[in-house]
C-alpha atoms as a PDB file:
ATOM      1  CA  UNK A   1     -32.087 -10.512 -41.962  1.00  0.00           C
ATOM      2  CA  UNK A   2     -28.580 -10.130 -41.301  1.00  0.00           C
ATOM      3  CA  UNK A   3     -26.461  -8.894 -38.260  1.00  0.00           C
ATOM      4  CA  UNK A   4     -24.591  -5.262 -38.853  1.00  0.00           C
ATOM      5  CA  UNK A   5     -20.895  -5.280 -39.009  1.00  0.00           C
ATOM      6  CA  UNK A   6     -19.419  -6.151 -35.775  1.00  0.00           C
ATOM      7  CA  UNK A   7     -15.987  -3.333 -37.017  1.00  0.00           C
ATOM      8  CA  UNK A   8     -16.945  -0.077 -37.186  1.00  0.00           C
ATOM      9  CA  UNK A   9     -15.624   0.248 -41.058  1.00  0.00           C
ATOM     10  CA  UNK A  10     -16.845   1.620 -43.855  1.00  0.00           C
ATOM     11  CA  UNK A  11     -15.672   0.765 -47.652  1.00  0.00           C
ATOM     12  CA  UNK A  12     -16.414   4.215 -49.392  1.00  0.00           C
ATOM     13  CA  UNK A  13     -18.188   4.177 -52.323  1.00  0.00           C
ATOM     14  CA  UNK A  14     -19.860   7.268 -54.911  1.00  0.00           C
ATOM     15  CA  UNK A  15     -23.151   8.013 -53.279  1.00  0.00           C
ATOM     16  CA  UNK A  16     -24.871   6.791 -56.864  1.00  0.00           C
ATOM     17  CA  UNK A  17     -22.997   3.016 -56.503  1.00  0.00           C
ATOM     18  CA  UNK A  18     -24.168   3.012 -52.679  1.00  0.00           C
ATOM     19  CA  UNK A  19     -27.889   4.180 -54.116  1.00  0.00           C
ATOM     20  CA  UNK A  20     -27.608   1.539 -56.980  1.00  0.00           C
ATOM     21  CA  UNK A  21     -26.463  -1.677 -54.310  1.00  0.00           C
ATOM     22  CA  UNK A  22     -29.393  -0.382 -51.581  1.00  0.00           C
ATOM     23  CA  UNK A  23     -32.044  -0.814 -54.521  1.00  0.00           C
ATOM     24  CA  UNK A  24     -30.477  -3.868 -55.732  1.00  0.00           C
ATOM     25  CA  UNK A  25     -29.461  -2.421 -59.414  1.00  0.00           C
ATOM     26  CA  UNK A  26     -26.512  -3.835 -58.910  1.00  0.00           C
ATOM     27  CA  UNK A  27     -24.435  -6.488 -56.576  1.00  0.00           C
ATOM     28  CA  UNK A  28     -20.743  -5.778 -58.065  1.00  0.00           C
ATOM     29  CA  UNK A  29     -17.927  -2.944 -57.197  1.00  0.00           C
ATOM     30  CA  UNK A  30     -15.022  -2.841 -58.228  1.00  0.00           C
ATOM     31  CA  UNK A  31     -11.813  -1.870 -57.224  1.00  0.00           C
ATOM     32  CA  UNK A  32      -8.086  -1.268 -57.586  1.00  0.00           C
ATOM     33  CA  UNK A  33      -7.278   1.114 -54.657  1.00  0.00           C
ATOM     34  CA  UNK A  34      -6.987   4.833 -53.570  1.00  0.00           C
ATOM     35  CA  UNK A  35      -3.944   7.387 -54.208  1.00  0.00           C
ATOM     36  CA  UNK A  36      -3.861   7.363 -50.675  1.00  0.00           C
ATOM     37  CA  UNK A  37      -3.913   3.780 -49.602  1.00  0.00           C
ATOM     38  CA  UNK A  38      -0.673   2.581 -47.177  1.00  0.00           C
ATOM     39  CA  UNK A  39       0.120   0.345 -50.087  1.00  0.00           C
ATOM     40  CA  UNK A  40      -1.877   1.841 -53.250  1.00  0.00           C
ATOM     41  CA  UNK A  41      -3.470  -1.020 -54.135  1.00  0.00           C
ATOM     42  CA  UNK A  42      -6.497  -2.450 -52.533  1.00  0.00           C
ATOM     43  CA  UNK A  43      -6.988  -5.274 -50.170  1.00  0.00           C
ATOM     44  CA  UNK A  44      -9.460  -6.534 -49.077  1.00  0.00           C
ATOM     45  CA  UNK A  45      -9.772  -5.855 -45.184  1.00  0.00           C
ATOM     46  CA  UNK A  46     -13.302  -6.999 -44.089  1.00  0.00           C
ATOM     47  CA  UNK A  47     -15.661  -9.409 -45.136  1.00  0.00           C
ATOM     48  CA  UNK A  48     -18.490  -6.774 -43.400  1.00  0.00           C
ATOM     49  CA  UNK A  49     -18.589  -3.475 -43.759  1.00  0.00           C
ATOM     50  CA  UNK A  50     -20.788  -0.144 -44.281  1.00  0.00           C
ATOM     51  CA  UNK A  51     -21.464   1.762 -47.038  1.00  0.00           C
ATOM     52  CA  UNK A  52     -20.057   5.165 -46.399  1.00  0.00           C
ATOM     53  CA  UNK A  53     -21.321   7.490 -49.789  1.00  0.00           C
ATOM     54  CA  UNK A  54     -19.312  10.044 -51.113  1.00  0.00           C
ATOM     55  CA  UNK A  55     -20.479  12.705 -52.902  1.00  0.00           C
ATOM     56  CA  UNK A  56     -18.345  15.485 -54.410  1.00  0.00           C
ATOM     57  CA  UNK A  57     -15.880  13.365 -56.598  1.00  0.00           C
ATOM     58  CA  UNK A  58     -18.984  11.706 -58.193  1.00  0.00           C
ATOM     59  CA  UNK A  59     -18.761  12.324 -62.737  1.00  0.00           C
ATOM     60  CA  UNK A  60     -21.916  11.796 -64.505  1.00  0.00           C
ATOM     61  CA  UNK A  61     -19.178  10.954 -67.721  1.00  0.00           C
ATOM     62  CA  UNK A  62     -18.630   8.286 -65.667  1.00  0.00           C
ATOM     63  CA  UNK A  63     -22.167   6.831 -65.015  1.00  0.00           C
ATOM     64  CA  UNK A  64     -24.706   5.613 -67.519  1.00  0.00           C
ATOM     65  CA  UNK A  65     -26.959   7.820 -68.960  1.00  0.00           C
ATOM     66  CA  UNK A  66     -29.562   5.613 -67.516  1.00  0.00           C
ATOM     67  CA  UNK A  67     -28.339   6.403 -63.439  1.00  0.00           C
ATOM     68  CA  UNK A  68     -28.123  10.406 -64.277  1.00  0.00           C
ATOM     69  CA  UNK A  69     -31.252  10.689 -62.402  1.00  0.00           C
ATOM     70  CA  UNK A  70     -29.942   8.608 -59.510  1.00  0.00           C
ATOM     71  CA  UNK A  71     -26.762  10.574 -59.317  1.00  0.00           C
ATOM     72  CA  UNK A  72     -28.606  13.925 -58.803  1.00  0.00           C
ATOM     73  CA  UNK A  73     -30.802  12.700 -56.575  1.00  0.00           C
ATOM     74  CA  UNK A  74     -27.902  11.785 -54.604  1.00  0.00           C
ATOM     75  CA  UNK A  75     -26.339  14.941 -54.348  1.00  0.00           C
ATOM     76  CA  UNK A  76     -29.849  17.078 -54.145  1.00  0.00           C
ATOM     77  CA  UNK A  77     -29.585  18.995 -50.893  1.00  0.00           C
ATOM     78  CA  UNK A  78     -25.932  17.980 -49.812  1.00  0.00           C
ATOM     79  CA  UNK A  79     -23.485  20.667 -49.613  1.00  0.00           C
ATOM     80  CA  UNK A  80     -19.565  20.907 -48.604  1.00  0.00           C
ATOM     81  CA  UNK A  81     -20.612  22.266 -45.329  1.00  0.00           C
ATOM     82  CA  UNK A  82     -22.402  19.561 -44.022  1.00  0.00           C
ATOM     83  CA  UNK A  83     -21.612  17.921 -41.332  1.00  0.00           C
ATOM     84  CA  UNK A  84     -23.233  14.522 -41.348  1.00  0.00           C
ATOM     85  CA  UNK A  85     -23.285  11.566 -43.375  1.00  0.00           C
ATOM     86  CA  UNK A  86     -26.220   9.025 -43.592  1.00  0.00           C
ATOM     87  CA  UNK A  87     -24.949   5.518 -43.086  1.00  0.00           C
ATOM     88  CA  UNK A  88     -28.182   3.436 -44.305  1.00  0.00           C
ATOM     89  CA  UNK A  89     -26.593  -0.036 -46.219  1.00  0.00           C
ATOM     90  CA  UNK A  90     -23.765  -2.506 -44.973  1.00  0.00           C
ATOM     91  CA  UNK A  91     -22.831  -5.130 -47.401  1.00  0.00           C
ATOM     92  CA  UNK A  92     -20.925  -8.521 -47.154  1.00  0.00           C
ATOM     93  CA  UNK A  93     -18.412  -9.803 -49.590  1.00  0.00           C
ATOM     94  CA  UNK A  94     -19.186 -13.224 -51.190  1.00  0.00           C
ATOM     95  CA  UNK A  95     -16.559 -13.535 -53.628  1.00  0.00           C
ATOM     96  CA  UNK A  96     -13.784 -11.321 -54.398  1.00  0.00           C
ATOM     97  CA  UNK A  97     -12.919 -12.120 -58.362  1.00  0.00           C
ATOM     98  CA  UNK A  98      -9.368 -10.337 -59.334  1.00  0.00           C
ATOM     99  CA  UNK A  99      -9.184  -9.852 -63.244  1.00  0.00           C
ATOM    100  CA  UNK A 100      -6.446  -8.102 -65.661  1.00  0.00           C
ATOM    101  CA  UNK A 101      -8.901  -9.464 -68.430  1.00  0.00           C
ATOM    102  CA  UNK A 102     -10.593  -6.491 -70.554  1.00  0.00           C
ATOM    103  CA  UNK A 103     -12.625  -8.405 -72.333  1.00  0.00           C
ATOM    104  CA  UNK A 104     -13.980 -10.012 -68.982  1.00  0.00           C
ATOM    105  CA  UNK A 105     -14.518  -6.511 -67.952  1.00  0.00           C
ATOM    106  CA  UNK A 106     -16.450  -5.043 -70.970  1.00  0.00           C
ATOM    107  CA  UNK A 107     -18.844  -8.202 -70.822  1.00  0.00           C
ATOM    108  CA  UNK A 108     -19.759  -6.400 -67.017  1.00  0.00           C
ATOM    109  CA  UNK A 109     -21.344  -3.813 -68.772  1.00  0.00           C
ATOM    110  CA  UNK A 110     -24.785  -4.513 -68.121  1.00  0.00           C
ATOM    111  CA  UNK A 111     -24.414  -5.452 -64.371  1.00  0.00           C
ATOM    112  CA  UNK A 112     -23.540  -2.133 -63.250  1.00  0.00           C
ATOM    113  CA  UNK A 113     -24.206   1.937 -63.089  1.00  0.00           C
ATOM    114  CA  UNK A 114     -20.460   2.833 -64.899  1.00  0.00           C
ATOM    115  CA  UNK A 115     -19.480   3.584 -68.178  1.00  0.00           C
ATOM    116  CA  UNK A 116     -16.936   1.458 -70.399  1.00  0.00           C
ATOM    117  CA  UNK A 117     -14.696   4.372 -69.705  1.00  0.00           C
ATOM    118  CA  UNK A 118     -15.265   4.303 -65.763  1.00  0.00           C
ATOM    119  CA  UNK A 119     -14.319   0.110 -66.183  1.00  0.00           C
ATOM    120  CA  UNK A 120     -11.708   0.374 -68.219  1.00  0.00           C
ATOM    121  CA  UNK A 121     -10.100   3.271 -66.640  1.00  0.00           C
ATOM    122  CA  UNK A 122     -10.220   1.357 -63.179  1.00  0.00           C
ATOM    123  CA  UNK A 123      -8.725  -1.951 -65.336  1.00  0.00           C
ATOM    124  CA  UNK A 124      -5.803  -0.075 -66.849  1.00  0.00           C
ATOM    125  CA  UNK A 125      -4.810   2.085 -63.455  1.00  0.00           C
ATOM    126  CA  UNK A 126      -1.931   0.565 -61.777  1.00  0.00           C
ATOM    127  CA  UNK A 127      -2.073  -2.210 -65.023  1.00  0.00           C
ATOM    128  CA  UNK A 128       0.211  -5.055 -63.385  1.00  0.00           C
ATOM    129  CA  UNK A 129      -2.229  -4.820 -60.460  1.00  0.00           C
ATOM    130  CA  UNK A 130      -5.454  -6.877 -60.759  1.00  0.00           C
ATOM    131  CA  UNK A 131      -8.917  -5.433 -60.600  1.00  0.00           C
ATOM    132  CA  UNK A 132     -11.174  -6.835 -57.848  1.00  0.00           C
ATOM    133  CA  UNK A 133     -14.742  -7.399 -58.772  1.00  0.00           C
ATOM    134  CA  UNK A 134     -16.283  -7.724 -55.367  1.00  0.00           C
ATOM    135  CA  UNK A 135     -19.942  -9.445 -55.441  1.00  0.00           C
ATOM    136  CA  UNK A 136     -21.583  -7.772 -52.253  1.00  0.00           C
ATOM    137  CA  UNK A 137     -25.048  -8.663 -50.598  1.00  0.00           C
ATOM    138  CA  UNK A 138     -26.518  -5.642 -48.928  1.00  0.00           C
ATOM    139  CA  UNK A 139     -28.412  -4.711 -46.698  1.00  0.00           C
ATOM    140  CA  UNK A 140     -30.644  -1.602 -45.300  1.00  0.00           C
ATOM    141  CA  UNK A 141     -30.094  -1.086 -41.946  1.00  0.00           C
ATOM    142  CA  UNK A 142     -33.286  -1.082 -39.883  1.00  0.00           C
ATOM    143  CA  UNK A 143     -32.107   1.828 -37.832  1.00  0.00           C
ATOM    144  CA  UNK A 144     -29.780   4.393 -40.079  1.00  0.00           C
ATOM    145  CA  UNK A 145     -27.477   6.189 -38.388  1.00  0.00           C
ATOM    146  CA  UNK A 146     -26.032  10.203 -39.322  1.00  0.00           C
ATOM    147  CA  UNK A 147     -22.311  10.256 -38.302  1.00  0.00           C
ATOM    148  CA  UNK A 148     -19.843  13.140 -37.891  1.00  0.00           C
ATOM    149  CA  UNK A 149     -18.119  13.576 -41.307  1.00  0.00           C
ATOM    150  CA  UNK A 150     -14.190  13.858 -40.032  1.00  0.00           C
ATOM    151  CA  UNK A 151     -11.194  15.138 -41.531  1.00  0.00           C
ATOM    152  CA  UNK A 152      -9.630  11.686 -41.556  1.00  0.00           C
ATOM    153  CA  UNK A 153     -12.370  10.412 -43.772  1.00  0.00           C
ATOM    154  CA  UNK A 154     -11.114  12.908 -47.118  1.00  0.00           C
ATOM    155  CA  UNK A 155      -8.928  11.666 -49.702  1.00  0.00           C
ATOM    156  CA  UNK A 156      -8.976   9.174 -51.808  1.00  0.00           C
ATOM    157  CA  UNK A 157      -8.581   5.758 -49.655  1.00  0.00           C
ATOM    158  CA  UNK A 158     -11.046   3.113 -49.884  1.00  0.00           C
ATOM    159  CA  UNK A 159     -11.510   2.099 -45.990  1.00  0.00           C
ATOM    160  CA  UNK A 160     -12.813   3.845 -42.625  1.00  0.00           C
ATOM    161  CA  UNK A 161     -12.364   2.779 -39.461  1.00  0.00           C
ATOM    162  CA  UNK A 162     -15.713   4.944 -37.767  1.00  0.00           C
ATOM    163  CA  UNK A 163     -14.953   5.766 -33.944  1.00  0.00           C
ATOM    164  CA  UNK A 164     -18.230   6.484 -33.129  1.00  0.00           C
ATOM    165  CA  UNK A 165     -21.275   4.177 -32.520  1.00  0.00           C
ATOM    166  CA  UNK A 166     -22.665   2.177 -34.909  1.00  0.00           C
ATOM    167  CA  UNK A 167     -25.928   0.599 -34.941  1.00  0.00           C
ATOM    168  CA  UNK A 168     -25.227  -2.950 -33.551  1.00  0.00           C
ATOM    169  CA  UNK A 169     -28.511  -4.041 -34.710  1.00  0.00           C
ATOM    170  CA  UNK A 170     -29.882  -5.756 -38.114  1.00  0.00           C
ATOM    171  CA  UNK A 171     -30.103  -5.625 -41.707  1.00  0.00           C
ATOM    172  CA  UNK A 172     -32.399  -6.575 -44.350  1.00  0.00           C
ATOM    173  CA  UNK A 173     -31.194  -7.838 -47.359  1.00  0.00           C
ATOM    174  CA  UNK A 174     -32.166  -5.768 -50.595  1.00  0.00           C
ATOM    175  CA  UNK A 175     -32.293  -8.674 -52.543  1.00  0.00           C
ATOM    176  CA  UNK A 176     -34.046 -12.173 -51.912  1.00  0.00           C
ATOM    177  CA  UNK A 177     -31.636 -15.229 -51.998  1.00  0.00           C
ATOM    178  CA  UNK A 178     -33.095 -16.281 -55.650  1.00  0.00           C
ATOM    179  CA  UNK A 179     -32.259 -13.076 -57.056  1.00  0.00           C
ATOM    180  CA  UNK A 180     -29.340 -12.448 -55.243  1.00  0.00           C
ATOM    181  CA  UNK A 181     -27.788 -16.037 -56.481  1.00  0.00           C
ATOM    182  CA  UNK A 182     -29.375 -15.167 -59.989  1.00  0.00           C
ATOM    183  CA  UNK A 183     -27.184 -11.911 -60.079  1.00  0.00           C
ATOM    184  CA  UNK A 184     -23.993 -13.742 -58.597  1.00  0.00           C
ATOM    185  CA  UNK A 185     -24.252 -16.575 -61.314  1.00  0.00           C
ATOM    186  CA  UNK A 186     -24.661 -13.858 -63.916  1.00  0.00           C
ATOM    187  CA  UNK A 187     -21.658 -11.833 -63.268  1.00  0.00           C
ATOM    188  CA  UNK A 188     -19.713 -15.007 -62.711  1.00  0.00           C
ATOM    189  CA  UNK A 189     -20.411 -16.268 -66.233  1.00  0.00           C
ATOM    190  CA  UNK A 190     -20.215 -13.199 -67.541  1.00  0.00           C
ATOM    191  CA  UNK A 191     -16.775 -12.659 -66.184  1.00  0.00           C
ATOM    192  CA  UNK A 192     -15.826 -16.589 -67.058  1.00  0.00           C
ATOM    193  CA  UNK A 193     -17.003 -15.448 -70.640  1.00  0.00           C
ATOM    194  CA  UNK A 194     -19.827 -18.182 -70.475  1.00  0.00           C
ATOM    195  CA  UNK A 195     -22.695 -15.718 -70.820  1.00  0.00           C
END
């Protein structure tokens, strides 16, 4: 059991990665910033945050042919018009691994819901700028919350700051501590080449 963030931010994330951490497919994101960052690049602003899914920029190109069933799920029933958003995970950050390595990122592969092409497009975007692999521990909120869906959130920026209330209560982790640290020591090695 964990505490919810005490900022109201959000990372945004495809509805199908958010799906993928809250079942514990997966502990890793990774990221090199949105067009419409301050600085375009990402940084790393909290060490808390929620999971706010997106859904409409999702590409099943871009997601294993294993997840395709996750990704419609995800998007079964939501429409442009809607209003709300679910906020059910937040996740904490317990490592934050930069990277300009390709081979580092193509031994990721079986850690996470992307394609090579999804990877290596993120790798090679900005290419002086390192990737962040972000290992993440989430959680499922015991009491979800549906927020207004504002204009400020559109666009392609990584962070929210959410002006209206949050659930200030607590989190269950998706994964046990053994399997948790299992998953962390695998991506590690896998990034460090030692796998």
């Amino acid at each position: 059991m964990a505490q919810a963030p005490s900022k109201p931010v959000a990372l945004k994330e495809w509805a199908v990665a958010v799906k993928a951490l809250g079942e514990g497919k997966q502990i890793l994101l990774m990221r090199k910033g949105g067009i419409h960052e301050e600085t375009r690049e990402f940084r790393l602003e909290e060490q808390a945050f929620y999971l706010y899914p997106t859904y409409f920029h999702q590409k099943k190109a871009l997601v294993k042919p294993e997840y395709h069933a996750d990704l419609e799920a995800t998007v079964a029933g939501v429409s442009p018009e809607q209003k709300t958003v679910r906020l059910e995970y937040f996740a904490e950050v317990v490592d934050d691994i930069e990277t300009l390595d390709e081979a580092a990122i193509a031994r990721l592969m079986p850690y996470h819901i992307w394609t090579e092409t999804f990877a290596q497009d993120r790798l090679h975007w900005k290419k002086t700028k390192p990737l962040h692999v972000l290992l993440v521990r989430t959680y499922r909120l015991r009491r979800p919350v549906e927020i207004p869906i504002r204009p400020e959130y559109e666009g392609c920026k990584s962070w929210l700051f959410i002006p209206d209330p949050l659930p200030a209560g607590e989190g269950d982790p998706v994964l046990d501590d053994a399997a948790f640290a299992a998953q962390c020591d695998a991506v590690r090695r896998a990034l460090a080449g030692e796998a």
